[in-house]
N, C-alpha and C. Protein backbone atom coordinates (compact mmCIF):
# COMPACT_ATOMS: atom_id res chain seq x y z
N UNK A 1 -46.20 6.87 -30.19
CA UNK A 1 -46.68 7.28 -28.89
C UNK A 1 -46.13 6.37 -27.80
N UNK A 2 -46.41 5.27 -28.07
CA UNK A 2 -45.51 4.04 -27.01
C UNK A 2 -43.99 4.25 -27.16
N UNK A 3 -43.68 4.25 -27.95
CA UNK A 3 -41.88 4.57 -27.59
C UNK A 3 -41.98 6.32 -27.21
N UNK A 4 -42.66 6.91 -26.88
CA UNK A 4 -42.28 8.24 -26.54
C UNK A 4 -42.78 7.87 -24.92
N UNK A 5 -43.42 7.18 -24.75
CA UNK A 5 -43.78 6.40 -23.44
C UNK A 5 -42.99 5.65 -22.74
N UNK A 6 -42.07 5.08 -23.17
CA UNK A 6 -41.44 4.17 -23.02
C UNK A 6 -39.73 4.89 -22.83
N UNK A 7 -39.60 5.84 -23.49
CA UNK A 7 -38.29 6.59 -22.85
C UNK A 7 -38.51 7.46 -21.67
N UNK A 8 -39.67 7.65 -22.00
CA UNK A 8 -39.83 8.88 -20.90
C UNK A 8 -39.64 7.84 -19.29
N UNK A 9 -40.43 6.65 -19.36
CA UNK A 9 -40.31 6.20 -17.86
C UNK A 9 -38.77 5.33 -17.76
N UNK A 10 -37.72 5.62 -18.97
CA UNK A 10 -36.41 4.74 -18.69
C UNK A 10 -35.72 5.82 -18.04
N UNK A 11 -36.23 7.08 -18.78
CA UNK A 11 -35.41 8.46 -18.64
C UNK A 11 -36.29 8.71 -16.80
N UNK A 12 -37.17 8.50 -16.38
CA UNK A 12 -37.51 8.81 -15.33
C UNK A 12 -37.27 7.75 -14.23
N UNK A 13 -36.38 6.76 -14.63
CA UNK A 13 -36.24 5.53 -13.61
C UNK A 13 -35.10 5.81 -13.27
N UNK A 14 -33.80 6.43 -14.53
CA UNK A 14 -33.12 6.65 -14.12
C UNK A 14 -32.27 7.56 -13.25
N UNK A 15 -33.29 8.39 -13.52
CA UNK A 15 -32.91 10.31 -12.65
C UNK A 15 -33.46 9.77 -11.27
N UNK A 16 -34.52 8.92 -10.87
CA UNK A 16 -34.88 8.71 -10.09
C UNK A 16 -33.88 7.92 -8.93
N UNK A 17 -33.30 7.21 -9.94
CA UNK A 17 -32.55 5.93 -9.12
C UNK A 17 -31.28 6.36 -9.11
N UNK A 18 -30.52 7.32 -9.82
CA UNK A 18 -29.74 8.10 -9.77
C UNK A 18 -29.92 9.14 -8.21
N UNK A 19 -30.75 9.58 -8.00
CA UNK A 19 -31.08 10.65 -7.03
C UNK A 19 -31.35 9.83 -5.69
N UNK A 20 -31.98 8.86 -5.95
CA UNK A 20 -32.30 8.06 -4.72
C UNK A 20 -30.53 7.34 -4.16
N UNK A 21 -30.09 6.68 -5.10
CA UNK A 21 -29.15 6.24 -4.97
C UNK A 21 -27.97 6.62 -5.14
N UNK A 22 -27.51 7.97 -5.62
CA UNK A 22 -26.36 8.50 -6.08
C UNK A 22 -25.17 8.33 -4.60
N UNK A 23 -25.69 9.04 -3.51
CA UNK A 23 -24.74 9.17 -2.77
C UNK A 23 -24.23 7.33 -2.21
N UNK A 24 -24.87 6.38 -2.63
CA UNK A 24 -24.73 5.48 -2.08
C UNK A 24 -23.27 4.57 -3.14
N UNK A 25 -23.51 5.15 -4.56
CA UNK A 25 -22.54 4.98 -5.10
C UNK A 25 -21.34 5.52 -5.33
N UNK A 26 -21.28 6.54 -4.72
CA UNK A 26 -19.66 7.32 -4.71
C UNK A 26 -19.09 7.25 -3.46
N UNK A 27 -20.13 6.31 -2.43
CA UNK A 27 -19.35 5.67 -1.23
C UNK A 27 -18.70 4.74 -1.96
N UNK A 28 -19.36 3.80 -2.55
CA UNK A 28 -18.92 2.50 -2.78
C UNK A 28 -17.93 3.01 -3.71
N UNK A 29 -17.56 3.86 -4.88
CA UNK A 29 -16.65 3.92 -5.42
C UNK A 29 -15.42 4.51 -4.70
N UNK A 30 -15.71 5.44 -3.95
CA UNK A 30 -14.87 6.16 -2.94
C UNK A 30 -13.91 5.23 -1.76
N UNK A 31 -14.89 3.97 -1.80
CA UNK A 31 -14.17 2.72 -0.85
C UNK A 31 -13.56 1.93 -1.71
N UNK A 32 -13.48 1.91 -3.02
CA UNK A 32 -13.07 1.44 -3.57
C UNK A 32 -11.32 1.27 -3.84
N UNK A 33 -11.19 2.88 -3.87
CA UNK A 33 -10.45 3.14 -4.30
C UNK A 33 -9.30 3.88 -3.45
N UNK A 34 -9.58 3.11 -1.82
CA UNK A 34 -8.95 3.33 -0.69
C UNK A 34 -8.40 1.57 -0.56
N UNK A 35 -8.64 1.10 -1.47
CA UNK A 35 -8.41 -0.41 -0.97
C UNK A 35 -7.03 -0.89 -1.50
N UNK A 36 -5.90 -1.21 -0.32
CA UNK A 36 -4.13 -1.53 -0.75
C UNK A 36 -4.60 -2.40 -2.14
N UNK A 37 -3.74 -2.43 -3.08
CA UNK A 37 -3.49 -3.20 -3.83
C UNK A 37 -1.98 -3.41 -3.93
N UNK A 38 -2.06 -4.77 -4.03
CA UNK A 38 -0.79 -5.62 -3.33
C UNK A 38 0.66 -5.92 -4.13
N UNK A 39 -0.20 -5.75 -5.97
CA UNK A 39 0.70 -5.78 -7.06
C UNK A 39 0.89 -4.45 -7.30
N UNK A 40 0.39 -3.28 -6.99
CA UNK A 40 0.64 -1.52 -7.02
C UNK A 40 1.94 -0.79 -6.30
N UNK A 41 1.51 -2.00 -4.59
CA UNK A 41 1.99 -1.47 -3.91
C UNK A 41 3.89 -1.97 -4.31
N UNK A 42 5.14 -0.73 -3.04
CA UNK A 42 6.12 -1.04 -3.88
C UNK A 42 7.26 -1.22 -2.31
N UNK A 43 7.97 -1.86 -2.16
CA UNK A 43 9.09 -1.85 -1.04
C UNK A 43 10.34 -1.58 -2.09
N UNK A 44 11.06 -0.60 -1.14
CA UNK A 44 12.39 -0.21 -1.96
C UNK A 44 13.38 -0.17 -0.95
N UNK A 45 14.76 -1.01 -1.32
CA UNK A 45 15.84 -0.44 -0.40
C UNK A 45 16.97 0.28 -1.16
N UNK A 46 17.99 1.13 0.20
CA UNK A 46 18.64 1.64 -0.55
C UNK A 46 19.90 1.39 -1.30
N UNK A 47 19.84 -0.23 -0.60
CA UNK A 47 21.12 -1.19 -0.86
C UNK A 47 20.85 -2.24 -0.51
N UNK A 48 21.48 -3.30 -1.21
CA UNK A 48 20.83 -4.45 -1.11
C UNK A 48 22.03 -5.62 -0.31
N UNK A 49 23.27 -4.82 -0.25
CA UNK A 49 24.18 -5.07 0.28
C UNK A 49 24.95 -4.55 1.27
N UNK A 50 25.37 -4.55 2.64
CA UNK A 50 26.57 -3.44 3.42
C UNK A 50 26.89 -3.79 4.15
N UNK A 51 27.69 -3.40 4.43
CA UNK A 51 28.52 -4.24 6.28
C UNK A 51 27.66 -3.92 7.25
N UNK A 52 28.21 -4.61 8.32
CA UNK A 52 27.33 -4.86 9.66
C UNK A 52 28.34 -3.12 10.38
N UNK A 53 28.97 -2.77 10.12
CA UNK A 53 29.75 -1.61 10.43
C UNK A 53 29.26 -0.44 9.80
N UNK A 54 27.97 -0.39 9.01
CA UNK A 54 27.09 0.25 8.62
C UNK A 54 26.31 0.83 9.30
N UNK A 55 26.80 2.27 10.13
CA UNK A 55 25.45 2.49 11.26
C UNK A 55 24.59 3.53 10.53
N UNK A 56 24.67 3.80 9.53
CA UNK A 56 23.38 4.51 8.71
C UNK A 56 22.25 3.80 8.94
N UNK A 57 22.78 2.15 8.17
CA UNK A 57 21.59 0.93 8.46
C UNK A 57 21.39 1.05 6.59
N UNK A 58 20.38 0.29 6.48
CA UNK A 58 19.92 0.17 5.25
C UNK A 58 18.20 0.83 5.13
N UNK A 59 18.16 1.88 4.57
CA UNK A 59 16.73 2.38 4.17
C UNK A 59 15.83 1.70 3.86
N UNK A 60 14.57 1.12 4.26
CA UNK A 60 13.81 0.72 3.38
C UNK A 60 12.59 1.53 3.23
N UNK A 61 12.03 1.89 1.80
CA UNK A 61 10.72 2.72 2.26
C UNK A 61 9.29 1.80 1.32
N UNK A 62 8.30 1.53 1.96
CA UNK A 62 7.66 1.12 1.23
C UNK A 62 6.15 2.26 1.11
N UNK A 63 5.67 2.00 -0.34
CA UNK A 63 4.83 2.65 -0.76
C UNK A 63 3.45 1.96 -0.91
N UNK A 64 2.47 2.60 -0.24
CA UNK A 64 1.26 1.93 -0.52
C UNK A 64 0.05 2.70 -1.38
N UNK A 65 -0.15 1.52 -2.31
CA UNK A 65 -0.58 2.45 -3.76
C UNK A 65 -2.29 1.49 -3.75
N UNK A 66 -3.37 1.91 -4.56
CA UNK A 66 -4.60 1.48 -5.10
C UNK A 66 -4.14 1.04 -6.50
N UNK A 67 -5.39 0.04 -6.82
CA UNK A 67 -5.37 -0.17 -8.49
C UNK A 67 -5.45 0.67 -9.20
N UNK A 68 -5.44 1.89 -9.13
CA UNK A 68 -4.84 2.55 -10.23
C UNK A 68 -3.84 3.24 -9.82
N UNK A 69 -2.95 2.88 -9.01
CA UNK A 69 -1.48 3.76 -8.84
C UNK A 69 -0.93 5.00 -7.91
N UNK A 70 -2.43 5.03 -7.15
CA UNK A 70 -2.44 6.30 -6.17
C UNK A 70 -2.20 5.76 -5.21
N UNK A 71 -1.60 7.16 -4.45
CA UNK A 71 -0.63 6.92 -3.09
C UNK A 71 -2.29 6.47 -2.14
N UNK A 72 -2.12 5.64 -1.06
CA UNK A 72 -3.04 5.65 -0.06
C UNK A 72 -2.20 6.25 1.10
N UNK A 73 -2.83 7.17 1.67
CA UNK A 73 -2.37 8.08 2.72
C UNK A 73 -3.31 7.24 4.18
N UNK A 74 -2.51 7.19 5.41
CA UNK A 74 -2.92 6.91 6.63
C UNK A 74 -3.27 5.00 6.51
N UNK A 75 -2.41 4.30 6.31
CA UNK A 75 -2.52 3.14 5.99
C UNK A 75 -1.16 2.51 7.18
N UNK A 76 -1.70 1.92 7.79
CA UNK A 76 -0.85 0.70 8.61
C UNK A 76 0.27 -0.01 7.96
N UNK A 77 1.44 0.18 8.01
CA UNK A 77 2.68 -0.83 7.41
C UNK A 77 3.49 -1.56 8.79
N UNK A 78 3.55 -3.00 8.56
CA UNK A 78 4.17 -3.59 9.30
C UNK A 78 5.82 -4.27 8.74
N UNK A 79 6.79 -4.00 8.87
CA UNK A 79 7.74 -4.61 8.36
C UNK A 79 8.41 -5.75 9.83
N UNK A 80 9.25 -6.94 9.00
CA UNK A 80 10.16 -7.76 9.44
C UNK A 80 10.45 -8.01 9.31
N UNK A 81 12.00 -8.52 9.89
CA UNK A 81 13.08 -9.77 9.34
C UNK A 81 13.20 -10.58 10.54
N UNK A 82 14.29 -11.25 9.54
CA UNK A 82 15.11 -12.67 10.52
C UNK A 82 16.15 -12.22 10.68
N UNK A 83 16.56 -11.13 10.50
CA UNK A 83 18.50 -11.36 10.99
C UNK A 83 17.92 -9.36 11.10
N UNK A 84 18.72 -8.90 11.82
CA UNK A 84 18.80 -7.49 12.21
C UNK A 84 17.77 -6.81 13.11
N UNK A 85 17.34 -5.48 13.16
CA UNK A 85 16.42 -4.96 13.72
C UNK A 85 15.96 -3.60 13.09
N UNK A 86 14.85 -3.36 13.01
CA UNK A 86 14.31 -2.29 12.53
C UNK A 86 14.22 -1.28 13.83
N UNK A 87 14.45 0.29 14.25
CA UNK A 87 14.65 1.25 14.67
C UNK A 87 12.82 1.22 15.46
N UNK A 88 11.93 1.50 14.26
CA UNK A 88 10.78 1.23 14.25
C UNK A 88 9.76 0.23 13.46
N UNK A 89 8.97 -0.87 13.95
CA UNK A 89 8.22 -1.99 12.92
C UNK A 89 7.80 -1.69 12.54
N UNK A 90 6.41 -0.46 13.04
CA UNK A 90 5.40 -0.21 11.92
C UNK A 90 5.08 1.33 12.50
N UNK A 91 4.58 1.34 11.31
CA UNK A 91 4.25 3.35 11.06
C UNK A 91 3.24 3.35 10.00
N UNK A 92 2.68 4.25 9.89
CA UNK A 92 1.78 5.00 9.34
C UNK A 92 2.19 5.59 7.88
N UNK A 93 1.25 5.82 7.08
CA UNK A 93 2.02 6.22 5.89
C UNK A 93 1.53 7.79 5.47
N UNK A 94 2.31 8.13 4.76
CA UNK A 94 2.06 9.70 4.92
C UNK A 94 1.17 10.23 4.15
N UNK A 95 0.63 11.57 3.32
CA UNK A 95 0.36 11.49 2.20
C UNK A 95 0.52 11.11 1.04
N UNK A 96 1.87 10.51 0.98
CA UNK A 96 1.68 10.61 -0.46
C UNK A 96 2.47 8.97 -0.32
N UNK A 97 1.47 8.55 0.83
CA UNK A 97 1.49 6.91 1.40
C UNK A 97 2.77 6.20 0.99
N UNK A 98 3.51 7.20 1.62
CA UNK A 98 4.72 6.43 1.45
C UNK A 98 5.29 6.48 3.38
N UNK A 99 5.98 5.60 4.00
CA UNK A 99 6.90 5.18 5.34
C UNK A 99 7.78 4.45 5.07
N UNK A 100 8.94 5.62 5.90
CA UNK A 100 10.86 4.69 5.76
C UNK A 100 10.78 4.04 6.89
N UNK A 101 11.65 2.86 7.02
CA UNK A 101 12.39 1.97 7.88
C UNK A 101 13.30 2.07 7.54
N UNK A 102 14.14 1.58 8.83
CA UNK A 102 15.88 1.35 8.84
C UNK A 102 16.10 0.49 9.54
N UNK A 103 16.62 -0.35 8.72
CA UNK A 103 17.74 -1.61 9.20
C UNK A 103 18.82 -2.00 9.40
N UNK A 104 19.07 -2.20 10.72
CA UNK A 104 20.69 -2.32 11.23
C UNK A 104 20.73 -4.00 11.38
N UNK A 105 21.77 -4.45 11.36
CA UNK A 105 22.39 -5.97 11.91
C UNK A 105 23.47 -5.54 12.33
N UNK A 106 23.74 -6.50 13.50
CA UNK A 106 25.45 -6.59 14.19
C UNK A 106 26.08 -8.04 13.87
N UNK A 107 25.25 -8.12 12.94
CA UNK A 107 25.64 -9.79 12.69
C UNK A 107 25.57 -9.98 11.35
N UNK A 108 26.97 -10.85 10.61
CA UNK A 108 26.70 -11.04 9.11
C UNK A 108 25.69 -12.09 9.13
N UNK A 109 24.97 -11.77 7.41
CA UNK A 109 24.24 -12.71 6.92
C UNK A 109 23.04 -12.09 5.76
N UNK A 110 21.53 -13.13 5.54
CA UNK A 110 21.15 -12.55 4.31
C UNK A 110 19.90 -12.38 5.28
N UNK A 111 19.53 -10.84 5.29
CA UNK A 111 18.22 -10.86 6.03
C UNK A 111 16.67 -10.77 4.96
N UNK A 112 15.83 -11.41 5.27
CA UNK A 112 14.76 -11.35 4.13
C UNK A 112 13.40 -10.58 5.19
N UNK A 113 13.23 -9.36 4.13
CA UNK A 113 12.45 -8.04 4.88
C UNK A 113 10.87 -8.61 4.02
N UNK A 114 9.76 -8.75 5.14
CA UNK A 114 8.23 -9.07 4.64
C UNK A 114 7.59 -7.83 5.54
N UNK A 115 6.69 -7.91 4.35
CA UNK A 115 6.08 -6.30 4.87
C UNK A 115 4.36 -6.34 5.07
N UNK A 116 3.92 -6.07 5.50
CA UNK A 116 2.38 -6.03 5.28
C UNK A 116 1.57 -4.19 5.26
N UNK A 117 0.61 -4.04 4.37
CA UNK A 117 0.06 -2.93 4.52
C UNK A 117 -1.34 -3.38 4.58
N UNK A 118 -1.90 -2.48 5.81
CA UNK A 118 -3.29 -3.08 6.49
C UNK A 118 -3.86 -4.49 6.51
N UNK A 119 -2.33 -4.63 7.17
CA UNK A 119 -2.75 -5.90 7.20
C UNK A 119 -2.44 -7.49 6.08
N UNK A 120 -2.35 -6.82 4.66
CA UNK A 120 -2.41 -7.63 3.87
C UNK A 120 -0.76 -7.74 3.02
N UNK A 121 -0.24 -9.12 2.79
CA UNK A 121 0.99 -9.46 3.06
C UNK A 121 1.57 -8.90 1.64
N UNK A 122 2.33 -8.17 1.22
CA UNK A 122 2.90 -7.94 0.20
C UNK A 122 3.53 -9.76 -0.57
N UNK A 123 3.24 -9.42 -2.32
CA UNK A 123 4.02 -11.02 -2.08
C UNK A 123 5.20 -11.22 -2.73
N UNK A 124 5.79 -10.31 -2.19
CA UNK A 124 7.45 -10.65 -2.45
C UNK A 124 8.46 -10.25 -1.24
N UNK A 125 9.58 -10.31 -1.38
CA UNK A 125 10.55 -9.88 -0.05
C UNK A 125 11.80 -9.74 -0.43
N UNK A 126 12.34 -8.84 0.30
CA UNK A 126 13.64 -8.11 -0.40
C UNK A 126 14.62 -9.00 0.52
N UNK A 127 16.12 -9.29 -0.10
CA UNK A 127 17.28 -10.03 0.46
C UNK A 127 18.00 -8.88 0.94
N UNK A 128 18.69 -8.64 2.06
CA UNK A 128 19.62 -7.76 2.32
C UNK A 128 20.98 -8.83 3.11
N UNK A 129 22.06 -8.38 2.31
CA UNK A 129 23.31 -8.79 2.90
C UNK A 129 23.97 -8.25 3.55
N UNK A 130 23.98 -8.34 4.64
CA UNK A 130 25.29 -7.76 5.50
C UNK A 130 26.51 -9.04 5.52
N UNK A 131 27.53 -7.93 5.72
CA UNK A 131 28.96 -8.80 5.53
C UNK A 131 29.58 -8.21 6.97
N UNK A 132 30.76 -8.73 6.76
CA UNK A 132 31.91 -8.14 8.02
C UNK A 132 32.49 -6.59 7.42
């Protein structure tokens, strides 16, 4: 009789606290899983080398992903270097949280591209060489 007592109020604490609290946890999981992750996320160029007589420029697109590998859509990316100029610094990322940059130099040398998404610093950085 006591253990038939005794499930019934675990089984009624939990539907309870479930119902009281449900929507409060699929915020918190739902925010969860909007949050950059920094080892997910990915910067790609399309060359890592080219002349300064290169007016394509060099592509870069970086992707901003969650801990488990999903695109984050509408996320802030800031890119920069030391040697060249980007067309545009920062943009928005799309659905499928990905934004291109393009990089031109009129000047040889090794430019090193740092990126941030919302804010938070990616921790690595790509070398790009321009030559003559």
């Amino acid at each position: 009789m006591y253990l038939f007592f005794a499930v019934f109020i675990v089984i009624f604490i939990l539907t309870f606290g479930f119902v009281l609290f449900g929507d409060n946890i699929r915020l918190f999981t739902r925010a969860s899983q909007n949050v950059v992750s920094l080892n997910k996320s990915l910067m790609i160029a399309s060359s890592l080398e080219t002349t300064v007589k290169d007016v394509k420029g060099v592509t870069i697109t970086v992707f901003a992903r969650n801990e488990e590998g999903f695109a984050l859509a509408n996320k802030k990316v800031q890119i920069s270097t030391n040697l060249g100029s980007f067309i545009s610094s920062e943009e928005t990322t799309d659905n499928y949280g990905k934004v291109v940059f393009v990089l031109n130099s009129q000047f040889p040398g090794e430019a090193s591209i740092k990126t941030t998404i919302d804010s938070k610093l990616l921790p690595y950085e790509l070398k790009i060489k321009f030559s003559l």
